[in-house]
C-alpha atoms as a PDB file:
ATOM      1  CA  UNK A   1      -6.486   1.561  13.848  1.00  0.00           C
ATOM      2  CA  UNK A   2      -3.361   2.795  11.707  1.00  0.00           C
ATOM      3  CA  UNK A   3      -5.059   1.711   8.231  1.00  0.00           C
ATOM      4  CA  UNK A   4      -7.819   4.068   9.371  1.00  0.00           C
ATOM      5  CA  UNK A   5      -5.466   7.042  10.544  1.00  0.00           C
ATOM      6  CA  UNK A   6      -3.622   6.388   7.100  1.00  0.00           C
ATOM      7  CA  UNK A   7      -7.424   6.209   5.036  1.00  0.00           C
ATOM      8  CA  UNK A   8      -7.901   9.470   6.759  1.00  0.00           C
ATOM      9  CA  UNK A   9      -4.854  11.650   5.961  1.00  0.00           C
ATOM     10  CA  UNK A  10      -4.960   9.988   2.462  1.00  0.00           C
ATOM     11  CA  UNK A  11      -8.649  11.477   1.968  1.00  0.00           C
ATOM     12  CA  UNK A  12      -7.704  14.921   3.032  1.00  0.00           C
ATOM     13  CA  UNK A  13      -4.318  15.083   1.529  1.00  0.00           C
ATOM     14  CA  UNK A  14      -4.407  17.376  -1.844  1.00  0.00           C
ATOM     15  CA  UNK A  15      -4.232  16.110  -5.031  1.00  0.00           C
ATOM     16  CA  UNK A  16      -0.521  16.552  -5.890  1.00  0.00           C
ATOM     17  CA  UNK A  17       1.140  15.550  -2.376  1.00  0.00           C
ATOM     18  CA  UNK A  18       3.515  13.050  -3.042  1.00  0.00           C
ATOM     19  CA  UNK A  19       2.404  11.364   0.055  1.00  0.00           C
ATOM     20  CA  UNK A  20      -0.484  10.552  -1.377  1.00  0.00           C
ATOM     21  CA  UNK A  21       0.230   7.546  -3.876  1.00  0.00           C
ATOM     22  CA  UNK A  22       2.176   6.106  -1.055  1.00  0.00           C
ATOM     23  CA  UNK A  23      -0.391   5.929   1.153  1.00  0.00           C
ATOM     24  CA  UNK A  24      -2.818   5.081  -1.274  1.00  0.00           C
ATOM     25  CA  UNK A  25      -1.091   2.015  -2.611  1.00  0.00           C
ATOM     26  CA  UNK A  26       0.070   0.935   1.106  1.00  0.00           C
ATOM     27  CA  UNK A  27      -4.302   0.736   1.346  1.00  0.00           C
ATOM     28  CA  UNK A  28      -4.689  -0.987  -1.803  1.00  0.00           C
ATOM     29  CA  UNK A  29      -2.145  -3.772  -0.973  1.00  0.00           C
ATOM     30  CA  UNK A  30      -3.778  -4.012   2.232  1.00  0.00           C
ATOM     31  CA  UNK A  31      -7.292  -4.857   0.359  1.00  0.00           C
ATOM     32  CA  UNK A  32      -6.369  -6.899  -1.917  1.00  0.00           C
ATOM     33  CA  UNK A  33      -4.414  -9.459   1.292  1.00  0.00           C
ATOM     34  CA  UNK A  34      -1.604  -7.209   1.740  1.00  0.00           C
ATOM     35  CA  UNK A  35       1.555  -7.551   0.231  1.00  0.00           C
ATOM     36  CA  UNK A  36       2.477 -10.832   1.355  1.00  0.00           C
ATOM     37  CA  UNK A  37      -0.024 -12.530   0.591  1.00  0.00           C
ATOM     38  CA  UNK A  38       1.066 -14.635  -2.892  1.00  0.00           C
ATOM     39  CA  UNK A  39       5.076 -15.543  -3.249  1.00  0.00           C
ATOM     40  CA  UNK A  40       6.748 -14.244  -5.817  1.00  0.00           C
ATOM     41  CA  UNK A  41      10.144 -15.419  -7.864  1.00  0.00           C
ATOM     42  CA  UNK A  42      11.652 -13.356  -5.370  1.00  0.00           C
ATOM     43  CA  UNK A  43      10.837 -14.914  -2.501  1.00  0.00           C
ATOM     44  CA  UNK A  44      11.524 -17.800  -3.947  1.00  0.00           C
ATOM     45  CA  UNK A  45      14.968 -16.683  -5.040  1.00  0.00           C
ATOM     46  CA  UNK A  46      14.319 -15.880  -8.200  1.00  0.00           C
ATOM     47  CA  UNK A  47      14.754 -13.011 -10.718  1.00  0.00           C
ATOM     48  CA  UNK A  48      11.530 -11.671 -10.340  1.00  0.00           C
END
């Protein structure tokens, strides 16, 4: 339910909000397995 409020205000929001990108990229990482979904050198206490 949230990832569809969030689809929704992104497709109405206006070109240049700078809400926008946010929420856009918060639904890409969500499509592609979300942001947690491969470590990275990071997580595995690296530099990244």
């Amino acid at each position: 339910m949230f990832y569809q409020v969030a689809q929704a205000i992104s497709e109405v929001l206006p070109a240049g909000d700078r809400e926008k990108p946010w929420l856009q990229g918060m639904l890409h990482g969500r499509s592609r397995g979300g942001a947690r979904s491969a470590p990275t050198q990071l997580d595995q206490g690296g530099e990244g």
